[in-house]
Each structure stands twice: as C-alpha cells, then as structure tokens.
N, C-alpha and C. Protein backbone atom coordinates (compact mmCIF):
# COMPACT_ATOMS: atom_id res chain seq x y z
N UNK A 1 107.21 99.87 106.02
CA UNK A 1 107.44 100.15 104.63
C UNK A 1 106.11 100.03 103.90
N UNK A 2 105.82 101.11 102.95
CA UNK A 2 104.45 101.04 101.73
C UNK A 2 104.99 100.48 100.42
N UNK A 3 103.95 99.65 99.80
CA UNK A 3 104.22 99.78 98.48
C UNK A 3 102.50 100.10 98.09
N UNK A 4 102.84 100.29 96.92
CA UNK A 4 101.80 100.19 95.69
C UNK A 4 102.10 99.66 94.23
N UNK A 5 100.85 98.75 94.00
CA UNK A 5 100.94 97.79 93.12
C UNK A 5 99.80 98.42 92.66
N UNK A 6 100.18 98.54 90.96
CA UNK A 6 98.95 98.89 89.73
C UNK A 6 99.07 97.68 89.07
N UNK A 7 97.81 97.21 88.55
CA UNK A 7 97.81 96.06 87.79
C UNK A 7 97.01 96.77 86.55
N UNK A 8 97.18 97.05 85.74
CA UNK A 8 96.65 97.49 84.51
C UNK A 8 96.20 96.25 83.12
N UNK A 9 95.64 96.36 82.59
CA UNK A 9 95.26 95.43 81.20
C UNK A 9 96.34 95.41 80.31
N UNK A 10 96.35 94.34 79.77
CA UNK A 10 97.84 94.51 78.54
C UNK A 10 97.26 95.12 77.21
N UNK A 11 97.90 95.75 76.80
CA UNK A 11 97.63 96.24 75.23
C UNK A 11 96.94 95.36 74.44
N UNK A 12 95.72 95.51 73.76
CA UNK A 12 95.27 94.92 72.89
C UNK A 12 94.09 93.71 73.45
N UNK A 13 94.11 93.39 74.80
CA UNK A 13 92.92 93.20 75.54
C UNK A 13 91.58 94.20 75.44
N UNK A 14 90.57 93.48 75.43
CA UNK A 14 89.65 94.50 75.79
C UNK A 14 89.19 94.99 76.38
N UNK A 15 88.58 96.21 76.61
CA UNK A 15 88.50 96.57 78.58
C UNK A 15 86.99 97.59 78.35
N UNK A 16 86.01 96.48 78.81
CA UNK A 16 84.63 97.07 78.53
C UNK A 16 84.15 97.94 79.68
N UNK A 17 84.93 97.91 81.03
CA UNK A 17 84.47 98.95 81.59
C UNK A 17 85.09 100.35 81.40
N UNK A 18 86.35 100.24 80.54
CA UNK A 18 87.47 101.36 80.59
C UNK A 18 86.19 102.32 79.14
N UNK A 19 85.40 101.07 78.57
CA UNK A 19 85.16 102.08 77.39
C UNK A 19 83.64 102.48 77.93
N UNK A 20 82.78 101.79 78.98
CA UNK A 20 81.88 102.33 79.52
C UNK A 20 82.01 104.13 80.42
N UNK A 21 83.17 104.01 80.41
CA UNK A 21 83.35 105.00 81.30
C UNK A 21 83.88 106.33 80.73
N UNK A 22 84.74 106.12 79.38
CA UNK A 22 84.85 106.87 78.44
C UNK A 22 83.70 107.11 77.62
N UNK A 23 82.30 106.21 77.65
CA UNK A 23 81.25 106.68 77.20
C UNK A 23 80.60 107.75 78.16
N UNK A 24 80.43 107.32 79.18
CA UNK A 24 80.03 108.52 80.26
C UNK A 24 80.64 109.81 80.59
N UNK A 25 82.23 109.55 80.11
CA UNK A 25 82.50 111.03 80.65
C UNK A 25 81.91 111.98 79.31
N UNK A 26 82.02 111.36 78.47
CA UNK A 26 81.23 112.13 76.75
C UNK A 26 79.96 112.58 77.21
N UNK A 27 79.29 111.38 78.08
CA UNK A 27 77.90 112.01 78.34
C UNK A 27 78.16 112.96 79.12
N UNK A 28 78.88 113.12 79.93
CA UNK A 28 78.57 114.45 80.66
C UNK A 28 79.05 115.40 80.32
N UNK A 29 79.56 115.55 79.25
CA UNK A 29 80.36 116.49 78.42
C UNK A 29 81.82 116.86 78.66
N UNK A 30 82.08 115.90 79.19
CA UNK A 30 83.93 116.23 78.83
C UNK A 30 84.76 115.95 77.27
N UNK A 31 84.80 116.86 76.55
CA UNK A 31 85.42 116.39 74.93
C UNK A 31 86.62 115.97 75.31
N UNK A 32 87.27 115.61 73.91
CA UNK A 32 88.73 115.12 73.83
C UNK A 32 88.66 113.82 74.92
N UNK A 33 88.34 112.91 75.18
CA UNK A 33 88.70 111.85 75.86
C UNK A 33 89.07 110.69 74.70
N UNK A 34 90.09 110.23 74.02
CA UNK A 34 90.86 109.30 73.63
C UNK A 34 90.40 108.02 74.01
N UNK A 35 90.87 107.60 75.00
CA UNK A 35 90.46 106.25 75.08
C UNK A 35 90.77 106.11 76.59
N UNK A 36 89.71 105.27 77.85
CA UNK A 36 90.01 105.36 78.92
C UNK A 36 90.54 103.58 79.34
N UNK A 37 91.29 103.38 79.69
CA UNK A 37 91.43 102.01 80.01
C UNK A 37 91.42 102.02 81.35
N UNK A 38 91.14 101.37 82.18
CA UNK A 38 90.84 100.67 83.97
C UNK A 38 91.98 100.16 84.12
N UNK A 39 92.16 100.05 85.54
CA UNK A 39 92.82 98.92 86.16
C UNK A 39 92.71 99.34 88.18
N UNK A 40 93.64 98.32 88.37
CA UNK A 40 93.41 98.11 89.85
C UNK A 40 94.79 99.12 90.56
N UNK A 41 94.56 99.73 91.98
CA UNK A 41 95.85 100.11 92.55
C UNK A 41 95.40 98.79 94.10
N UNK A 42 96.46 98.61 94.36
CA UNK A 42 96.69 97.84 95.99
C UNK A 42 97.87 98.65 96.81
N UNK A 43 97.63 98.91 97.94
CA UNK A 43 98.37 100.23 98.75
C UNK A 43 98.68 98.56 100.29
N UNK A 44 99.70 98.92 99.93
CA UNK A 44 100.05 97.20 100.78
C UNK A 44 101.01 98.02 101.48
N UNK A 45 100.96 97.70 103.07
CA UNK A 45 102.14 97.95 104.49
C UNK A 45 102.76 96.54 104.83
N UNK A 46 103.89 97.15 104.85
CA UNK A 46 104.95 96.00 104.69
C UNK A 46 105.39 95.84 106.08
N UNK A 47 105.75 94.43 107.05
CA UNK A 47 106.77 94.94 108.41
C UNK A 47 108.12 94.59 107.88
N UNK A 48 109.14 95.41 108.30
CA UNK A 48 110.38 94.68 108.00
C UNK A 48 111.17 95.74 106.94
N UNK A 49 112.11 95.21 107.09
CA UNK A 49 113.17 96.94 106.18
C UNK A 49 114.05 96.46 104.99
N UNK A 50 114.28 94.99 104.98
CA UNK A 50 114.46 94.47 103.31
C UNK A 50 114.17 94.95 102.05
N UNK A 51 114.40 96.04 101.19
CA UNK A 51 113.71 96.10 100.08
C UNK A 51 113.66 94.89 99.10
N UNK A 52 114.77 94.36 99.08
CA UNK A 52 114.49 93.35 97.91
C UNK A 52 113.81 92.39 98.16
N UNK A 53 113.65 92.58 99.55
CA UNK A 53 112.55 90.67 99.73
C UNK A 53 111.40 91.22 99.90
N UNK A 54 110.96 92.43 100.12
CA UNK A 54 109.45 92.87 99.80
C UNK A 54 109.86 93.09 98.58
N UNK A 55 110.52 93.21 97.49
CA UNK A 55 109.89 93.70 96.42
C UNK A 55 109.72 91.86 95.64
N UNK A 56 110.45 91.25 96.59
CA UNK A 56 110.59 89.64 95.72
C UNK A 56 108.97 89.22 95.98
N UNK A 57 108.43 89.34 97.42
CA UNK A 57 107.53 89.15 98.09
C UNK A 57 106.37 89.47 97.24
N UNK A 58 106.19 91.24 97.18
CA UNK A 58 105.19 91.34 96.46
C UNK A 58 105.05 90.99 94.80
N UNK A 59 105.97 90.84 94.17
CA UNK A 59 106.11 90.32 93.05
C UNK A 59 105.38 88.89 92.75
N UNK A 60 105.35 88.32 93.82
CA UNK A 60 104.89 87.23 94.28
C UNK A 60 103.28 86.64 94.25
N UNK A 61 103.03 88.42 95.39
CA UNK A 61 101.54 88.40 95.44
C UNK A 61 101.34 88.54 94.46
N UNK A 62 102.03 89.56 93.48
CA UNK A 62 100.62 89.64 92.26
C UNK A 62 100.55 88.36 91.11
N UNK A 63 102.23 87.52 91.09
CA UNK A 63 101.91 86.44 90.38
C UNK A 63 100.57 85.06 90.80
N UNK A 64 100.44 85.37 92.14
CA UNK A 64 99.69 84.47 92.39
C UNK A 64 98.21 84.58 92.69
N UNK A 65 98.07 86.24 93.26
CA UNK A 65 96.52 86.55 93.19
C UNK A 65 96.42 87.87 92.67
N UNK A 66 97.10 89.17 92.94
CA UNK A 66 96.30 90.33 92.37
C UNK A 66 96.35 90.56 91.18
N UNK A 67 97.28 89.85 90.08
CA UNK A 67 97.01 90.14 89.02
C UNK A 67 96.15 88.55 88.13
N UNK A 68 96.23 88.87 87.24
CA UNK A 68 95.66 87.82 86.11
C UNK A 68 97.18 87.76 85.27
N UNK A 69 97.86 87.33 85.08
CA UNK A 69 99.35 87.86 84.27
C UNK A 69 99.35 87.17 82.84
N UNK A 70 98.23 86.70 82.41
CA UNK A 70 97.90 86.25 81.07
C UNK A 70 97.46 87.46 80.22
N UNK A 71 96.18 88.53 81.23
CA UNK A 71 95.99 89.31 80.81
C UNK A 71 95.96 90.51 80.90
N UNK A 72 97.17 90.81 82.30
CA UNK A 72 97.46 92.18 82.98
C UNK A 72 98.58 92.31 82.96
N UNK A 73 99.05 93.81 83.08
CA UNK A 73 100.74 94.00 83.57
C UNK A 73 100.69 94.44 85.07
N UNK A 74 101.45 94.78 85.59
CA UNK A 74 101.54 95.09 86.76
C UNK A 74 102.74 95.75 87.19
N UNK A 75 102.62 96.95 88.15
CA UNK A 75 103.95 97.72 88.56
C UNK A 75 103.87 97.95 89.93
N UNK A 76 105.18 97.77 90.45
CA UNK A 76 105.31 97.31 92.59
C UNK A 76 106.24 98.82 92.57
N UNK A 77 105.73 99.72 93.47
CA UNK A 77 106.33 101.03 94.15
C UNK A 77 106.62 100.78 95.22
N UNK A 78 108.05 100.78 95.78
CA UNK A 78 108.00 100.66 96.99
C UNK A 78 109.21 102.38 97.63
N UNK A 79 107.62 102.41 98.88
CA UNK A 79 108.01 103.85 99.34
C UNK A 79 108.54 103.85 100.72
C-alpha cells in the first residue's frame, strides 16, 4: 500500500521561501503569480492491507515528526 502525506504551512504563517520563489519566478518573467506558498510531500510504502491502521499510523508519523502541527497542516492519501 502507498500513501502520500503533504504538510503545507497554516494560513497566516509566514513562508519566506514560498515568497523567495515567487520573487524568482517574476524574475524570470512569469506574470500573474499571486502568491507562492511551499510545503513538503512524503511518498511512504506501507506493508500490510489495513487502511485504517495505516491511516491511524501515518497520522501518527506526522504528529510526531513530519509535520510541525503548531505551524503546519497536513493531508495523508492513501492509494
């Protein structure tokens, strides 16, 4: 079994590489760019055919290391 986990910034945090990078795409001339915010993807292989205890599982991981959950959200796909 796959999942994927996005951990994204929460609203209203600041995200200095999301706006470094929305400065660069300006430099290279892409118009209309709004606002770019960052975040992380994790592409995790699962053994075992439970969905709910991998999804309890990875819920898990990200409370305890892939996210920051003070100052990220996070979303678990499981494929």
């Amino acid at each position: 079994m796959k999942a994927r986990v996005t951990v994204t910034l929460k609203n209203g945090v600041l995200d200095p590489q999301g706006k470094a990078i929305e400065h660069a795409l300006s430099g290279l001339g892409f118009d209309g760019i709004g606002q770019v915010r960052q975040g992380k993807v994790f592409d995790i292989e699962l053994t075992g055919t439970d969905k709910a205890k991998a999804e309890a599982d990875l819920k898990a991981m990200c409370d305890k290391l892939l996210a920051n959950t003070v100052i990220e959200n996070y979303s678990v796909a499981i494929t």
